[in-house]
Protein backbone atom coordinates (compact mmCIF):
# COMPACT_ATOMS: atom_id res chain seq x y z
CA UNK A 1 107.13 -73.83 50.77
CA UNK A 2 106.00 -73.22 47.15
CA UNK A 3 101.97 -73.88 48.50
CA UNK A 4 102.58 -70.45 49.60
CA UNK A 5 103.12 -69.17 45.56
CA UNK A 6 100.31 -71.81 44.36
CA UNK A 7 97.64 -69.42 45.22
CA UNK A 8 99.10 -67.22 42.59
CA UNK A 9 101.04 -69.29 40.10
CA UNK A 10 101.24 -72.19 38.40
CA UNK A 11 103.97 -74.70 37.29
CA UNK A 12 104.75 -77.62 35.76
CA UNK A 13 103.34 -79.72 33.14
CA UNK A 14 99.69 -78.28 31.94
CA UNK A 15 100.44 -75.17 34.15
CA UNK A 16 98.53 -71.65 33.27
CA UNK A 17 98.48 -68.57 34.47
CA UNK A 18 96.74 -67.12 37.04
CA UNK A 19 96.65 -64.25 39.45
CA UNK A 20 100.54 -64.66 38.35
CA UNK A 21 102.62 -65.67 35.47
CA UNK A 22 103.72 -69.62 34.86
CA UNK A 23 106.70 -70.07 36.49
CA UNK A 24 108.68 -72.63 34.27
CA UNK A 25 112.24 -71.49 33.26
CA UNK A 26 111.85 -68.76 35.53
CA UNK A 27 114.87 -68.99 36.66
CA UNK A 28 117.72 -67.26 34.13
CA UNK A 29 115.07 -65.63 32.22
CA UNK A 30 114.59 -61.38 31.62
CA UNK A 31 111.81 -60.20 33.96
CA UNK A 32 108.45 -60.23 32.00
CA UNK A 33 108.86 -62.57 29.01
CA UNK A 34 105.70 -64.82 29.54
CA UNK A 35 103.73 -63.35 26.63
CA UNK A 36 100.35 -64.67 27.76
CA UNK A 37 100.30 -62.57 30.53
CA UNK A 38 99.52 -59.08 31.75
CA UNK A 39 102.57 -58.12 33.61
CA UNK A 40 102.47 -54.34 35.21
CA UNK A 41 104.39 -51.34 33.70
CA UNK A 42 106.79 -51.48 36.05
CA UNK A 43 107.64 -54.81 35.59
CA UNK A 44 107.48 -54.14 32.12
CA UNK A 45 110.24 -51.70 32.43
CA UNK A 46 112.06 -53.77 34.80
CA UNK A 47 112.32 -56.31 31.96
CA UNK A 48 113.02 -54.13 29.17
CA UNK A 49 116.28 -52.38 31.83
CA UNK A 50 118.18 -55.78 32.15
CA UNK A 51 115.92 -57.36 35.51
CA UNK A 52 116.89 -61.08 34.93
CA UNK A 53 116.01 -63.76 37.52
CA UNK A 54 118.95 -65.09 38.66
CA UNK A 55 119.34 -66.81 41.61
CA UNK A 56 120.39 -63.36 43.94
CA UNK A 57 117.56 -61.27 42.08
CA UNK A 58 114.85 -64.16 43.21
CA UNK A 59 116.44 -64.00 46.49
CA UNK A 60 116.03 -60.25 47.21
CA UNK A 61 112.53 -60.42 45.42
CA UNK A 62 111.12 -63.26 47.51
CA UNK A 63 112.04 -61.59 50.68
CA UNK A 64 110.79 -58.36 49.73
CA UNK A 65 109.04 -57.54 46.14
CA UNK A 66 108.27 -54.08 46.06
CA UNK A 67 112.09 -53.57 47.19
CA UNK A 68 113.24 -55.29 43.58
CA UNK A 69 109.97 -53.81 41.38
CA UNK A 70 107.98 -50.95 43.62
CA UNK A 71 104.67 -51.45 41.87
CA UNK A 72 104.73 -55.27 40.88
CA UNK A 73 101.13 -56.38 40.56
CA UNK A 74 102.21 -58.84 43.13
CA UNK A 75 100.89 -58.36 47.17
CA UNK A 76 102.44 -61.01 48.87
CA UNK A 77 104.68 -59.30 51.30
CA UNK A 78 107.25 -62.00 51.13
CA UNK A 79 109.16 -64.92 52.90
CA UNK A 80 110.59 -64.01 56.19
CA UNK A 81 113.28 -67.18 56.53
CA UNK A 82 116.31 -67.85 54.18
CA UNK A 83 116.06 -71.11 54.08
CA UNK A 84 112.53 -71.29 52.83
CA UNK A 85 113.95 -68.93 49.86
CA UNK A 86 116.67 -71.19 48.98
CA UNK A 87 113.76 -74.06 48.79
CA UNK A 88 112.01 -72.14 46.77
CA UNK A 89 114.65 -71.00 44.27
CA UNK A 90 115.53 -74.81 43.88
CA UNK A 91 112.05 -75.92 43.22
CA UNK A 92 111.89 -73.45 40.22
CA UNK A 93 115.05 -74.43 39.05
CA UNK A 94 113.51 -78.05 38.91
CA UNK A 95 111.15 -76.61 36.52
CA UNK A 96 113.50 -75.25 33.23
């Protein structure tokens, strides 16, 4: 499921960012802290109010991001099934 986030980000060993932050230790970490890369003001702000991505905040983002952060630089419109989202989420957390 993550081939659909590879277009964007990167992870891993060696990974860099792209269209979209590195993903390593995403998960558990403030919104915004990757300090190579140009985040939006909004998520700026979400960052700086308390937005951490825990495992319920990743849920509700992947399904829907402009729902968690309205103007995230981030177009994809999200994943539709709840078991892909789980996937994902545990292929991050693979990645701390």
């Amino acid at each position: 499921v993550f081939k659909k986030c590879k277009a964007c980000h990167d992870i891993g060993e060696d990974a860099k960012n792209k269209t979209g932050p590195v993903l390593n230790g995403i998960v558990g970490r403030a919104a915004a802290q990757n300090p190579d890369f140009k985040y939006s003001d909004d998520m700026k702000a979400a960052g700086e109010a308390g937005l951490t991505w825990d495992e319920e905040t990743l849920d509700k983002y992947l399904k829907k991001p402009k729902d968690v952060v309205p103007k995230t630089k981030m177009t994809f419109a999200g994943l539709r099934k709840e078991d892909e989202i789980e996937d994902v989420i545990a292929y991050l957390k693979t990645f701390e």
